[in-house]
PDB file of N, CA and C in Angstrom:
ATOM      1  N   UNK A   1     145.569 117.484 168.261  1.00  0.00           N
ATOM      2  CA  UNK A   1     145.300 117.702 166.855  1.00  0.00           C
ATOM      3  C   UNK A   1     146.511 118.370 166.201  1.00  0.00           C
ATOM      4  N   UNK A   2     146.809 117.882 165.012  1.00  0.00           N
ATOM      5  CA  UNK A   2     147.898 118.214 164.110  1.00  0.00           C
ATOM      6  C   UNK A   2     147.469 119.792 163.654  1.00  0.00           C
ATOM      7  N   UNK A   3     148.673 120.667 163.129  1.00  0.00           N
ATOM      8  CA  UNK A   3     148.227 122.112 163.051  1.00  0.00           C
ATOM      9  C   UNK A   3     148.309 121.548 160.926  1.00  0.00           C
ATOM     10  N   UNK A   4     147.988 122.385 160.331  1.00  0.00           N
ATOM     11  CA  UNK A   4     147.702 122.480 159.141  1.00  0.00           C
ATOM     12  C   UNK A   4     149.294 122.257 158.367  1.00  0.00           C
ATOM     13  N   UNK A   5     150.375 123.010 159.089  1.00  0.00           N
ATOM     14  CA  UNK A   5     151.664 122.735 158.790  1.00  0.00           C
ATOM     15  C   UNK A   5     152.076 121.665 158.925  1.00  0.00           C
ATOM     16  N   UNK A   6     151.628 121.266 160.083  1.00  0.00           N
ATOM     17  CA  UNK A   6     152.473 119.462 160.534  1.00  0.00           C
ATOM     18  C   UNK A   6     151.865 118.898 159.454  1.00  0.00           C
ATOM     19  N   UNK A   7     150.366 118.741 159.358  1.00  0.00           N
ATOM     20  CA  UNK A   7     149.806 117.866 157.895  1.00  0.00           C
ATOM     21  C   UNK A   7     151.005 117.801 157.011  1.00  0.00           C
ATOM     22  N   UNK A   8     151.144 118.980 156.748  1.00  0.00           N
ATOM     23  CA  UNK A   8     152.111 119.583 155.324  1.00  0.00           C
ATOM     24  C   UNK A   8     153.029 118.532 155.211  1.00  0.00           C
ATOM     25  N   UNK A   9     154.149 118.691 156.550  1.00  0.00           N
ATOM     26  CA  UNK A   9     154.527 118.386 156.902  1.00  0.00           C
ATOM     27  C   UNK A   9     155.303 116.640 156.740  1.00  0.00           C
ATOM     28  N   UNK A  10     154.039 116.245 157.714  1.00  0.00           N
ATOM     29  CA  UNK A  10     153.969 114.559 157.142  1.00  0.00           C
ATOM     30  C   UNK A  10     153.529 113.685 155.944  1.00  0.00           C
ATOM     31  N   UNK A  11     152.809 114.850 155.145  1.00  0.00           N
ATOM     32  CA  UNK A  11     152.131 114.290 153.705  1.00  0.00           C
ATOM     33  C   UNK A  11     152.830 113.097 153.316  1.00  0.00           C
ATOM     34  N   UNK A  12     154.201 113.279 153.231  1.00  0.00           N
ATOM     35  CA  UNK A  12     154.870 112.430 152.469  1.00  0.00           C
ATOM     36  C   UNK A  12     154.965 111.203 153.059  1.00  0.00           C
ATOM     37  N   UNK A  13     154.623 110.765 154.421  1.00  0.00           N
ATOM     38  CA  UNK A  13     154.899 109.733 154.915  1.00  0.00           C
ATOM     39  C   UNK A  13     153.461 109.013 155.336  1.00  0.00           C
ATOM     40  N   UNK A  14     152.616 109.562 154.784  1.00  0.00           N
ATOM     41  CA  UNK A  14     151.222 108.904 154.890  1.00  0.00           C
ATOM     42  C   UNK A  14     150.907 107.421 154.482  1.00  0.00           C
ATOM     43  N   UNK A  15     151.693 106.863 153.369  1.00  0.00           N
ATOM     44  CA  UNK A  15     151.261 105.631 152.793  1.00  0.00           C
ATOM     45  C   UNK A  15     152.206 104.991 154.652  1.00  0.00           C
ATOM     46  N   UNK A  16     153.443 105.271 154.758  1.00  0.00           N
ATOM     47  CA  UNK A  16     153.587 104.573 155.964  1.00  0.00           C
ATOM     48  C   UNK A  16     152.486 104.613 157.319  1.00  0.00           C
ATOM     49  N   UNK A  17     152.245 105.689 157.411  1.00  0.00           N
ATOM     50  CA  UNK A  17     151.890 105.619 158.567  1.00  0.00           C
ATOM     51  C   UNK A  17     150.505 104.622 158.216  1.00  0.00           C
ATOM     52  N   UNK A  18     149.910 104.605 157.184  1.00  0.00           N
ATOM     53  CA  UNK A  18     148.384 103.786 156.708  1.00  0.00           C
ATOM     54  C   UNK A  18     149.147 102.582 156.682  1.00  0.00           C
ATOM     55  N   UNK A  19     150.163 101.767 156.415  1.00  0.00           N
ATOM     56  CA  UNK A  19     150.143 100.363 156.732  1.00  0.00           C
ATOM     57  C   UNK A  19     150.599  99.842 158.130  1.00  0.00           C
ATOM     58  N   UNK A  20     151.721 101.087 158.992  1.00  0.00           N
ATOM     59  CA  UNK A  20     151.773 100.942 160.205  1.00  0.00           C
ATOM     60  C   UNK A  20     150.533 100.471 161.082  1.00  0.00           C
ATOM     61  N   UNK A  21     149.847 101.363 160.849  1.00  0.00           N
ATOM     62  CA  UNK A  21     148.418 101.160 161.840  1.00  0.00           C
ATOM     63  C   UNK A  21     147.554 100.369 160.923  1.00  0.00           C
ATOM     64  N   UNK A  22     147.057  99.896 159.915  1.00  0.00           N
ATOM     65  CA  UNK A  22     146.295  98.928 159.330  1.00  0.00           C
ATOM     66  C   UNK A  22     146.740  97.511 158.503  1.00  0.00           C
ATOM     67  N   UNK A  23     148.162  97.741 158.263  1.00  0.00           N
ATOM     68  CA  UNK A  23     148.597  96.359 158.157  1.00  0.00           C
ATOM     69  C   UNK A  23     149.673  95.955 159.248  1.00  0.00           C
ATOM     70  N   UNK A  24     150.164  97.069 160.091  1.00  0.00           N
ATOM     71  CA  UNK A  24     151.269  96.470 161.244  1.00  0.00           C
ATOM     72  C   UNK A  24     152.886  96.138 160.575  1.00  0.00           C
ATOM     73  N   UNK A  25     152.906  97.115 159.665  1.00  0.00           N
ATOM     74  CA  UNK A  25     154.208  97.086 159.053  1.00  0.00           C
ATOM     75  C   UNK A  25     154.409  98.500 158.459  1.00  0.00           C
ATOM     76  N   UNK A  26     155.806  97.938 158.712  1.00  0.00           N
ATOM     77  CA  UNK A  26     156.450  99.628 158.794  1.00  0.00           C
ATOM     78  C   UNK A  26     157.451  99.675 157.190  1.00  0.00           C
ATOM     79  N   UNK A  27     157.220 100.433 156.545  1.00  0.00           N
ATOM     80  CA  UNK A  27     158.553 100.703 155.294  1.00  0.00           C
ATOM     81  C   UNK A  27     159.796 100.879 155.682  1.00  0.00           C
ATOM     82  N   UNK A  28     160.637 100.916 155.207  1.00  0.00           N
ATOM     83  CA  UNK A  28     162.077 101.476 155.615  1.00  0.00           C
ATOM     84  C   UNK A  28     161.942 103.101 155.169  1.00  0.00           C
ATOM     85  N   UNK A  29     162.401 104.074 156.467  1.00  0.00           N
ATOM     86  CA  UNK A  29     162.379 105.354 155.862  1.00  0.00           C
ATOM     87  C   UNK A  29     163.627 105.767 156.961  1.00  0.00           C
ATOM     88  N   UNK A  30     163.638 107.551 156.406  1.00  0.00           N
ATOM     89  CA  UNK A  30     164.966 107.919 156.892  1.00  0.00           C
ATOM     90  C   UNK A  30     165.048 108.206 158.744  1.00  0.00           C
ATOM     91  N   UNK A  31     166.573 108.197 158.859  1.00  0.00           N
ATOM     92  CA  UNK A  31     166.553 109.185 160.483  1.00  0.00           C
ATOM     93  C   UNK A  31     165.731 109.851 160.649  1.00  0.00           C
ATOM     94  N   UNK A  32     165.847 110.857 159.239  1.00  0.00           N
ATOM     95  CA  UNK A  32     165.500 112.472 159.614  1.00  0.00           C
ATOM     96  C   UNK A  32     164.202 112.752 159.579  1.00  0.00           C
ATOM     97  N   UNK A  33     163.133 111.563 158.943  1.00  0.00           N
ATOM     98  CA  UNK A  33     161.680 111.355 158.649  1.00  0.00           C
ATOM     99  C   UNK A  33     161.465 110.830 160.171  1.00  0.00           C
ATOM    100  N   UNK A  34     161.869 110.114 160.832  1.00  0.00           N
ATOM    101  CA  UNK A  34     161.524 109.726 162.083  1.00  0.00           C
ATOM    102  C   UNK A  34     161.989 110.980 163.358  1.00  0.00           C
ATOM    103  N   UNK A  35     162.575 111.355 163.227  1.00  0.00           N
ATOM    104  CA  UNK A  35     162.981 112.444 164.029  1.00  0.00           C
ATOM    105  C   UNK A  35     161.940 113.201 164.077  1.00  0.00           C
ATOM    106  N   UNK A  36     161.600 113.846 162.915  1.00  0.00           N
ATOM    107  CA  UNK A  36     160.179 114.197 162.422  1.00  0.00           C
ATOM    108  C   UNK A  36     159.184 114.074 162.819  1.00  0.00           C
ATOM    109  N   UNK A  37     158.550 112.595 162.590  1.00  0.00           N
ATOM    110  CA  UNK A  37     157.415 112.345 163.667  1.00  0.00           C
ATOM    111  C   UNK A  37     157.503 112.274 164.860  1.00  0.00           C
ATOM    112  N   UNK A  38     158.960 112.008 165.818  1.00  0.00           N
ATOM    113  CA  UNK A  38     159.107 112.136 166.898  1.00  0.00           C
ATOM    114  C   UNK A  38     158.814 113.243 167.479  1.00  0.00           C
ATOM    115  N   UNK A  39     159.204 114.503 167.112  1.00  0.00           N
ATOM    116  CA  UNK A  39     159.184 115.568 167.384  1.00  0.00           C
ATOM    117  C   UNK A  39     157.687 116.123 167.360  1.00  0.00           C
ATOM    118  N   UNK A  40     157.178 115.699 166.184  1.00  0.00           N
ATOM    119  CA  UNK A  40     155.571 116.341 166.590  1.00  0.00           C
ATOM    120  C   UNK A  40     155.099 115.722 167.065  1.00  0.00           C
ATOM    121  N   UNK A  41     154.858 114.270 167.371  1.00  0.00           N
ATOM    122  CA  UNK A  41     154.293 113.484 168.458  1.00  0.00           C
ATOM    123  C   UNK A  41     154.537 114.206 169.331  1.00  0.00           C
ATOM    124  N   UNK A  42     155.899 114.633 170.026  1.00  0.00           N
ATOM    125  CA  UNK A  42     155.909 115.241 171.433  1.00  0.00           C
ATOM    126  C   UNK A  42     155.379 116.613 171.530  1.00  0.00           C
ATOM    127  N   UNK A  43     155.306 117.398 170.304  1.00  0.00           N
ATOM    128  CA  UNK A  43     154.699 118.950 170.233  1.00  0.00           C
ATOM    129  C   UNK A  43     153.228 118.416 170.802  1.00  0.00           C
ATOM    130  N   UNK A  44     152.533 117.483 170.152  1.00  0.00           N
ATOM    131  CA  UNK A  44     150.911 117.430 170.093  1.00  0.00           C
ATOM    132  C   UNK A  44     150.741 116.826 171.534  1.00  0.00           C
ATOM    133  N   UNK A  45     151.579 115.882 172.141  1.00  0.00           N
ATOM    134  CA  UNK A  45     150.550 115.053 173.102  1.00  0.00           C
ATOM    135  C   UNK A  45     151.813 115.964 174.366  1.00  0.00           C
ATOM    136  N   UNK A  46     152.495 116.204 173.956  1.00  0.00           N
ATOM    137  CA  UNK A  46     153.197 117.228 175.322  1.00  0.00           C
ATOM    138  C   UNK A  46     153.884 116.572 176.206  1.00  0.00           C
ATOM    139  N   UNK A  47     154.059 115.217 175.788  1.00  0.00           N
ATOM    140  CA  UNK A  47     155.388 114.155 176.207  1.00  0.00           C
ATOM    141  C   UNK A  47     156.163 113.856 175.893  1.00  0.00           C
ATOM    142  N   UNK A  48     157.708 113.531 176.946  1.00  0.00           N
ATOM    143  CA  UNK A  48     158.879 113.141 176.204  1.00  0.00           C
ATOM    144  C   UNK A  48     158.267 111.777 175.438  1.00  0.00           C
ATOM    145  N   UNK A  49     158.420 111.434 174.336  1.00  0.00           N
ATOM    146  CA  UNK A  49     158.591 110.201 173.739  1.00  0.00           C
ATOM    147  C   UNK A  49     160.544 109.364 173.683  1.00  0.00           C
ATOM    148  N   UNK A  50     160.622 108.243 174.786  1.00  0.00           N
ATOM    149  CA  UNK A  50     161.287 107.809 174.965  1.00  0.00           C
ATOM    150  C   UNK A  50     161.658 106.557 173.909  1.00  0.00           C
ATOM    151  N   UNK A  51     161.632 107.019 172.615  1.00  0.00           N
ATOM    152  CA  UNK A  51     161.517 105.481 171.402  1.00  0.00           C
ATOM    153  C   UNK A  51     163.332 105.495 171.007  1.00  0.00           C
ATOM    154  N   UNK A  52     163.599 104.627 171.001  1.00  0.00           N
ATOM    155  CA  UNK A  52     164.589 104.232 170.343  1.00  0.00           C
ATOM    156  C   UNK A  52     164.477 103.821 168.939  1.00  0.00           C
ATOM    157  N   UNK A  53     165.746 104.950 168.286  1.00  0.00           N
ATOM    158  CA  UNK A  53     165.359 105.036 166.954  1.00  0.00           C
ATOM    159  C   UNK A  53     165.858 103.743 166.019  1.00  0.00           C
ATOM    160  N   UNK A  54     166.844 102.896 166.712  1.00  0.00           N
ATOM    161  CA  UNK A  54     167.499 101.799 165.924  1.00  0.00           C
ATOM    162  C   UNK A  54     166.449 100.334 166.067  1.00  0.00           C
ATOM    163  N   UNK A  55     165.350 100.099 166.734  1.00  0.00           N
ATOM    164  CA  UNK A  55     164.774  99.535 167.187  1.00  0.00           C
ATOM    165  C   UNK A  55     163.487  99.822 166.262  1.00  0.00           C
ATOM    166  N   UNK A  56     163.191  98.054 164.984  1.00  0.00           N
ATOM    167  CA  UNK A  56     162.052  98.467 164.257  1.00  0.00           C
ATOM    168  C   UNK A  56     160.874  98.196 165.132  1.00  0.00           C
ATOM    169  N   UNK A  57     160.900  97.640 166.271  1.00  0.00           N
ATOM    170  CA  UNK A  57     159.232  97.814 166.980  1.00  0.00           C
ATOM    171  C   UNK A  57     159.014  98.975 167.529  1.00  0.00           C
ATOM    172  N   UNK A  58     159.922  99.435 168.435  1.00  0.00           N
ATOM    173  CA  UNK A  58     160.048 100.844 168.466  1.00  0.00           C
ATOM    174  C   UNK A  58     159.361 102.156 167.653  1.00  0.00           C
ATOM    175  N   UNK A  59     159.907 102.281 166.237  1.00  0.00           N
ATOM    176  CA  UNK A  59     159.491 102.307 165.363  1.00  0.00           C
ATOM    177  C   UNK A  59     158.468 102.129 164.903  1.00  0.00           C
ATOM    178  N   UNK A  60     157.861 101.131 164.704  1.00  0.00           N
ATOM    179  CA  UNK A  60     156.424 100.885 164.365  1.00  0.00           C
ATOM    180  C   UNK A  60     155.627 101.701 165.641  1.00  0.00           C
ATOM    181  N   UNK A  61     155.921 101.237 166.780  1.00  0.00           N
ATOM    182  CA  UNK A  61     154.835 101.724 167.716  1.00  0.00           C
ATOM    183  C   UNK A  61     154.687 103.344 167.904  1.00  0.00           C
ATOM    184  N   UNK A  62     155.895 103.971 166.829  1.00  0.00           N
ATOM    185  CA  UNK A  62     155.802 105.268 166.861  1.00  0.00           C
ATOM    186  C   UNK A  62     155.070 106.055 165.708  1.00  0.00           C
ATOM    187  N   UNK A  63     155.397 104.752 164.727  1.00  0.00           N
ATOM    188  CA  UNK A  63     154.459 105.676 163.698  1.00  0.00           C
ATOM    189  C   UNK A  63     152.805 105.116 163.786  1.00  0.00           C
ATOM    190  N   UNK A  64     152.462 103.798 164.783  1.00  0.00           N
ATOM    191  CA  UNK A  64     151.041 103.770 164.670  1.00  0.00           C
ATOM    192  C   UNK A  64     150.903 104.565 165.714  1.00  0.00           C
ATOM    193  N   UNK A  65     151.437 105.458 166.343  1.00  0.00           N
ATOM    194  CA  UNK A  65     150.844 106.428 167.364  1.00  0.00           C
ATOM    195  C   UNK A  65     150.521 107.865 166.497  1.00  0.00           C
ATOM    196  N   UNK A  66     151.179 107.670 166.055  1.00  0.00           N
ATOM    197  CA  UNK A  66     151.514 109.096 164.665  1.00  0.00           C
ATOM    198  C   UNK A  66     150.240 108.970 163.622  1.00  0.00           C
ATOM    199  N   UNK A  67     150.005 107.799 163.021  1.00  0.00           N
ATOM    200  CA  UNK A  67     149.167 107.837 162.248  1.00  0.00           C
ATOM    201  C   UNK A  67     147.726 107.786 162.817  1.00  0.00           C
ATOM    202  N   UNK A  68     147.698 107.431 163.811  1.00  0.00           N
ATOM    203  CA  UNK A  68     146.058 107.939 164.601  1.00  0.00           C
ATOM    204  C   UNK A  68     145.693 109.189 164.911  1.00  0.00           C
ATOM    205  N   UNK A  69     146.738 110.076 165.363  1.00  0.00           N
ATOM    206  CA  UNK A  69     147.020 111.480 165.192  1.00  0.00           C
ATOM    207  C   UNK A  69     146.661 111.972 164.222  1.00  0.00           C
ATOM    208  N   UNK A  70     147.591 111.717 163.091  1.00  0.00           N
ATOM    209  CA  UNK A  70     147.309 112.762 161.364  1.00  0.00           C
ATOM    210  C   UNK A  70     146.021 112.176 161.070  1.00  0.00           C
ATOM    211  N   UNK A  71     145.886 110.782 160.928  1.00  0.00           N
ATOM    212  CA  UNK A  71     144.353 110.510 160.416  1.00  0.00           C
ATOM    213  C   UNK A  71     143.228 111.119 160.680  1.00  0.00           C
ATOM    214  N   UNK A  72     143.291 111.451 162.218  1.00  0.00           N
ATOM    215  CA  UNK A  72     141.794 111.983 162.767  1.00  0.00           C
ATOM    216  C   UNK A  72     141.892 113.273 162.249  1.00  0.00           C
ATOM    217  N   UNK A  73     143.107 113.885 162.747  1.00  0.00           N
ATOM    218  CA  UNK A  73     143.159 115.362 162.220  1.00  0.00           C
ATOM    219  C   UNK A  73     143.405 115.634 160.233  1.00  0.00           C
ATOM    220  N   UNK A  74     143.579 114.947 159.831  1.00  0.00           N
ATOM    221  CA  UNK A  74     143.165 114.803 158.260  1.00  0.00           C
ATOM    222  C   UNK A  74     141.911 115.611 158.559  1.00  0.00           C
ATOM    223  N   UNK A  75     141.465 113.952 158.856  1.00  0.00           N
ATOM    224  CA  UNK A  75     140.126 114.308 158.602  1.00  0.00           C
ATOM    225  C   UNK A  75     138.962 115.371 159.033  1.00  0.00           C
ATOM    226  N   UNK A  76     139.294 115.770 160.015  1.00  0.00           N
ATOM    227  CA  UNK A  76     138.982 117.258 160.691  1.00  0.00           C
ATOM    228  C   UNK A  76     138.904 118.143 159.846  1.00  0.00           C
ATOM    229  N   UNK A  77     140.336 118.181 159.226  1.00  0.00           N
ATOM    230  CA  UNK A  77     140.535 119.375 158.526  1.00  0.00           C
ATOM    231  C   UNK A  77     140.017 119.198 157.180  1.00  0.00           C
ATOM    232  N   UNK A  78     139.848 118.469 156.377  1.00  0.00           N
ATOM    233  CA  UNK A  78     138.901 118.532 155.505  1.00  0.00           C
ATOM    234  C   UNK A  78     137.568 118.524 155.631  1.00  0.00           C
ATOM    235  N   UNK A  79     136.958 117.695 156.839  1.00  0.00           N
ATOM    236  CA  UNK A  79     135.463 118.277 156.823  1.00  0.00           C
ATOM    237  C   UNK A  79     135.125 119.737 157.180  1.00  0.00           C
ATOM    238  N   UNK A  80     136.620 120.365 158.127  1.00  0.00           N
ATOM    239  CA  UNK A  80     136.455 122.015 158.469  1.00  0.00           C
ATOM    240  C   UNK A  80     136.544 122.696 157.054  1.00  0.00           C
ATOM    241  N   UNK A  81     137.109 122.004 156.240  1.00  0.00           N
ATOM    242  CA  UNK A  81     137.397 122.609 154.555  1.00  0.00           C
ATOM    243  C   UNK A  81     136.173 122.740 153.855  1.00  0.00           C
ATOM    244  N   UNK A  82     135.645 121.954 153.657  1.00  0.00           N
ATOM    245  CA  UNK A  82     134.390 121.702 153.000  1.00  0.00           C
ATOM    246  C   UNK A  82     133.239 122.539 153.798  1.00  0.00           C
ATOM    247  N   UNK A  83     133.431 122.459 155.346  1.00  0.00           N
ATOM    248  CA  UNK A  83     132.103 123.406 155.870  1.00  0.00           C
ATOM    249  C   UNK A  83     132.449 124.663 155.186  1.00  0.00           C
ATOM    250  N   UNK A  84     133.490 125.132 155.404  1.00  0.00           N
ATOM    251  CA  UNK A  84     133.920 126.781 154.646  1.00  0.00           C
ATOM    252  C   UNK A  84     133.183 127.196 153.394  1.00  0.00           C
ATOM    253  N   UNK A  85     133.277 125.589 152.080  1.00  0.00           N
ATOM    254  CA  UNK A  85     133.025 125.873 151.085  1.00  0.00           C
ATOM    255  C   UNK A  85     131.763 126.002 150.982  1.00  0.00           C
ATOM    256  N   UNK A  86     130.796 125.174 151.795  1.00  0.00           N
ATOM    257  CA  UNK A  86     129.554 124.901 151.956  1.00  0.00           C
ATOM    258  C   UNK A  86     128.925 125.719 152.305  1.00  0.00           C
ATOM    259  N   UNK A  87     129.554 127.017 153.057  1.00  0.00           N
ATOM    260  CA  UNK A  87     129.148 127.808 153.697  1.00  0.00           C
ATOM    261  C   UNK A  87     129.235 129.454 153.008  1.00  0.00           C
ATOM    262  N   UNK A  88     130.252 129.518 152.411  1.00  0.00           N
ATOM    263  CA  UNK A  88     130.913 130.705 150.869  1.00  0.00           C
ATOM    264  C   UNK A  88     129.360 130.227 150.427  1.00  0.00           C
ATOM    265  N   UNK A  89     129.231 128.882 149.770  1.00  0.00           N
ATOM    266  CA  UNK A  89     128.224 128.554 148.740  1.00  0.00           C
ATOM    267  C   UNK A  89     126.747 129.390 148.984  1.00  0.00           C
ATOM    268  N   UNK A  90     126.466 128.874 150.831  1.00  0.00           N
ATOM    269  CA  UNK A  90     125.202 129.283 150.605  1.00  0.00           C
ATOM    270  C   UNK A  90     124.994 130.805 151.175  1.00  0.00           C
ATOM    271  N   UNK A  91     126.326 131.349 151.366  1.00  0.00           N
ATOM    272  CA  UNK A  91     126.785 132.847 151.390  1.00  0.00           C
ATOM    273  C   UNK A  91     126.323 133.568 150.072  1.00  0.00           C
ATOM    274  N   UNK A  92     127.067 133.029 148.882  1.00  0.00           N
ATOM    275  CA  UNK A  92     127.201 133.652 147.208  1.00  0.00           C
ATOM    276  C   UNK A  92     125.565 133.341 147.141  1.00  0.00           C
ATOM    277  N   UNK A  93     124.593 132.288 147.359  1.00  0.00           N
ATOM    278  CA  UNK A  93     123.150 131.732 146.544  1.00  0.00           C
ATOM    279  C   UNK A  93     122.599 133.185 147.561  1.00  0.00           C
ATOM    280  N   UNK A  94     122.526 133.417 148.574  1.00  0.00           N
ATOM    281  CA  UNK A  94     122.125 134.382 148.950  1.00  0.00           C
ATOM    282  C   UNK A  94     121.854 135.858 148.824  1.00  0.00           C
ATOM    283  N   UNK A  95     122.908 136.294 148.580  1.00  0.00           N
ATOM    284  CA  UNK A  95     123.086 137.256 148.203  1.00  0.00           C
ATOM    285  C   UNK A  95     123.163 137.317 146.723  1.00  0.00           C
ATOM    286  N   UNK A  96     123.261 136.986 145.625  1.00  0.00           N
ATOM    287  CA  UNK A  96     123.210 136.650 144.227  1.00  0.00           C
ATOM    288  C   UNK A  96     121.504 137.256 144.100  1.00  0.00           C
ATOM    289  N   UNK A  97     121.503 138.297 143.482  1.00  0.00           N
ATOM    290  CA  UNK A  97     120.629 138.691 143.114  1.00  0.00           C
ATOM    291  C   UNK A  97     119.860 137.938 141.733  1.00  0.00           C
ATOM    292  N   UNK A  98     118.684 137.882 141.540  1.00  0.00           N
ATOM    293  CA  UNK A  98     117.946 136.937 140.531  1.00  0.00           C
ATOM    294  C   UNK A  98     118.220 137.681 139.027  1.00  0.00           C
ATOM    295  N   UNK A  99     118.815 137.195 138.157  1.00  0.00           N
ATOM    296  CA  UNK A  99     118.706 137.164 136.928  1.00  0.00           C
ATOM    297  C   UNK A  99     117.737 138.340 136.369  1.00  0.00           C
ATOM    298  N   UNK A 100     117.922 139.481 135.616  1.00  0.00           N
ATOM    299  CA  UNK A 100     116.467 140.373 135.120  1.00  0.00           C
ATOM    300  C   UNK A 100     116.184 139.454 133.891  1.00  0.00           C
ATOM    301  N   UNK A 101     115.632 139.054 133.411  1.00  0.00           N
ATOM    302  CA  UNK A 101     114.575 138.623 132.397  1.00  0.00           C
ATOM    303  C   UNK A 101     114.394 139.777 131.763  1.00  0.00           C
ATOM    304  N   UNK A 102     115.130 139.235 130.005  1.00  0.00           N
ATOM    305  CA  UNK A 102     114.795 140.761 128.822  1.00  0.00           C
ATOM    306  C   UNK A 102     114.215 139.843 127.786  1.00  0.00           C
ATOM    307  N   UNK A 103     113.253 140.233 127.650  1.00  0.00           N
ATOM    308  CA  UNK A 103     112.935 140.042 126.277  1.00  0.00           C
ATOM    309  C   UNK A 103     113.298 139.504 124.892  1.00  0.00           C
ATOM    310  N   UNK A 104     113.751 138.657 123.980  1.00  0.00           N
ATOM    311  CA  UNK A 104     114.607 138.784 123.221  1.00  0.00           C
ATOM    312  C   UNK A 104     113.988 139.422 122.242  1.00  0.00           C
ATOM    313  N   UNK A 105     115.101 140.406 121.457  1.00  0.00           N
ATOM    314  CA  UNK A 105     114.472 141.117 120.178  1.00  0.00           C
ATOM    315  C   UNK A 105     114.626 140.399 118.831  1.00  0.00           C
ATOM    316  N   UNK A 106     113.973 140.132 118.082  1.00  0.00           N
ATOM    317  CA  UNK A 106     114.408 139.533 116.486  1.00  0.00           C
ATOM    318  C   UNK A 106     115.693 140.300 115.797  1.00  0.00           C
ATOM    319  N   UNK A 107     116.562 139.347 115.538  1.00  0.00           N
ATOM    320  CA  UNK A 107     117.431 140.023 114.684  1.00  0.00           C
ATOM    321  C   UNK A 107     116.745 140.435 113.327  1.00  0.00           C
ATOM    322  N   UNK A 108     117.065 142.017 112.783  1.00  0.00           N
ATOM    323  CA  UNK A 108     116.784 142.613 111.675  1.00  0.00           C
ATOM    324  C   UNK A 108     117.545 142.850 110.776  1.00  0.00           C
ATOM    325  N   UNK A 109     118.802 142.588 111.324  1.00  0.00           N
ATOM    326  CA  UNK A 109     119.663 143.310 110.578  1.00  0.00           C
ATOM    327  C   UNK A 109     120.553 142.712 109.235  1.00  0.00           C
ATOM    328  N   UNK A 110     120.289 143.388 108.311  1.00  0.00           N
ATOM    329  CA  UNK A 110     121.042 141.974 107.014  1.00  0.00           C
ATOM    330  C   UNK A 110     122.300 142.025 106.971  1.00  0.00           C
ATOM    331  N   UNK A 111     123.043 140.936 106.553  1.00  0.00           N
ATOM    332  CA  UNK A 111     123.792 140.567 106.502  1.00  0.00           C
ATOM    333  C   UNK A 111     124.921 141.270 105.546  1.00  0.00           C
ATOM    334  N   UNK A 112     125.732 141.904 106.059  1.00  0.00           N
ATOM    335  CA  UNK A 112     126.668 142.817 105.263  1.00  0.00           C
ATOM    336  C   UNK A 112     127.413 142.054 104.087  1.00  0.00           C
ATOM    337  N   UNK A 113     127.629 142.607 102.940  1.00  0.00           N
ATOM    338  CA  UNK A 113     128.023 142.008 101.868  1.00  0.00           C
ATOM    339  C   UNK A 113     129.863 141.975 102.180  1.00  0.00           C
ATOM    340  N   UNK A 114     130.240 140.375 101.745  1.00  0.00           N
ATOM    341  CA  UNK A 114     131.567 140.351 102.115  1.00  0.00           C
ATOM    342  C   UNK A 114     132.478 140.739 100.598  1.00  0.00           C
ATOM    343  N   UNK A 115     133.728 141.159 101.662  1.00  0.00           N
ATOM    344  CA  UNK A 115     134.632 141.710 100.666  1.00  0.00           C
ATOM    345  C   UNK A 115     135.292 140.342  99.504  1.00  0.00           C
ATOM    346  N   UNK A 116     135.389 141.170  98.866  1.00  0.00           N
ATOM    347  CA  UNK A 116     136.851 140.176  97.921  1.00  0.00           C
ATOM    348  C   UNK A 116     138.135 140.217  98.752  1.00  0.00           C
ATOM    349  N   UNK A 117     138.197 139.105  98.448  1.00  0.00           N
ATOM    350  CA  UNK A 117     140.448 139.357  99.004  1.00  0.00           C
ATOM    351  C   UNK A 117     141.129 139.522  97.950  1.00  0.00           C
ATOM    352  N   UNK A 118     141.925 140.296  97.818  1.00  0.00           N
ATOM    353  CA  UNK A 118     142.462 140.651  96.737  1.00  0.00           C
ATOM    354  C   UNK A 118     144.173 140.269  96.605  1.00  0.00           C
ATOM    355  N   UNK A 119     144.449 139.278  95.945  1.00  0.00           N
ATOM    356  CA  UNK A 119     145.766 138.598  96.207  1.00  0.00           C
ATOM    357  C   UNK A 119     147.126 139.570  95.769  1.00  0.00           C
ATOM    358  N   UNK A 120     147.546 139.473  96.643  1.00  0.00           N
ATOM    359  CA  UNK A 120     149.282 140.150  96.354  1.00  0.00           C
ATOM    360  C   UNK A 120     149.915 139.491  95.429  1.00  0.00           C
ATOM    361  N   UNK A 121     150.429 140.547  95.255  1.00  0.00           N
ATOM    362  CA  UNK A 121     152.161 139.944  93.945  1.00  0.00           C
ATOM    363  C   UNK A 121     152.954 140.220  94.517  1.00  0.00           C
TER     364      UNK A 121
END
């Protein structure tokens, strides 16, 4: 699983990695973006990854390994997001003490007589 930083991280290369693995084509992107996923591929699964970077199958087979990775863990981390909120929510309904109920009183009071404006020279 991807840490919250790596997400960060790869944000930007998400539309690739979604046609890598669901249409089987790769964009043109940089060295330093592939280095990138190389590197956390090998942080997360704890293997040398032996890909050759000049090589577009290569390539592809690195970012549909990559994008099965961030996807699942996306998605992790937003359903762990939402339990939090879900959970604050029925934290605050709990403890939220009920509303006191007052009475309303009739307004009595008349209406104060308005001034003149008195124009400058």
């Amino acid at each position: 699983m991807l840490t919250k930083e790596q997400i960060e991280q790869l944000a930007h290369l998400e539309q690739n990695f979604f046609t890598a693995l669901n249409l089987n084509y790769k964009r043109q992107t940089t060295k330093v973006d592939n280095l990138l996923v190389l590197s956390i591929l090998e942080q997360v699964t704890g293997r040398k990854q032996s890909t050759n970077l000049t090589c577009p199958t290569c390539i592809l087979k690195l970012y549909k390994g990559m994008a099965d990775i961030y996807f699942k863990s996306k998605k992790a981390l937003e359903s762990a997001a939402k339990e939090v909120v879900d959970t604050m929510d029925d934290l605050t309904q709990e403890e939220a003490p009920e509303p006191k109920k007052t009475a309303k009183k009739k307004a009595t009071k008349k209406a104060a007589p308005k001034k003149k404006k008195t124009e400058r020279k």
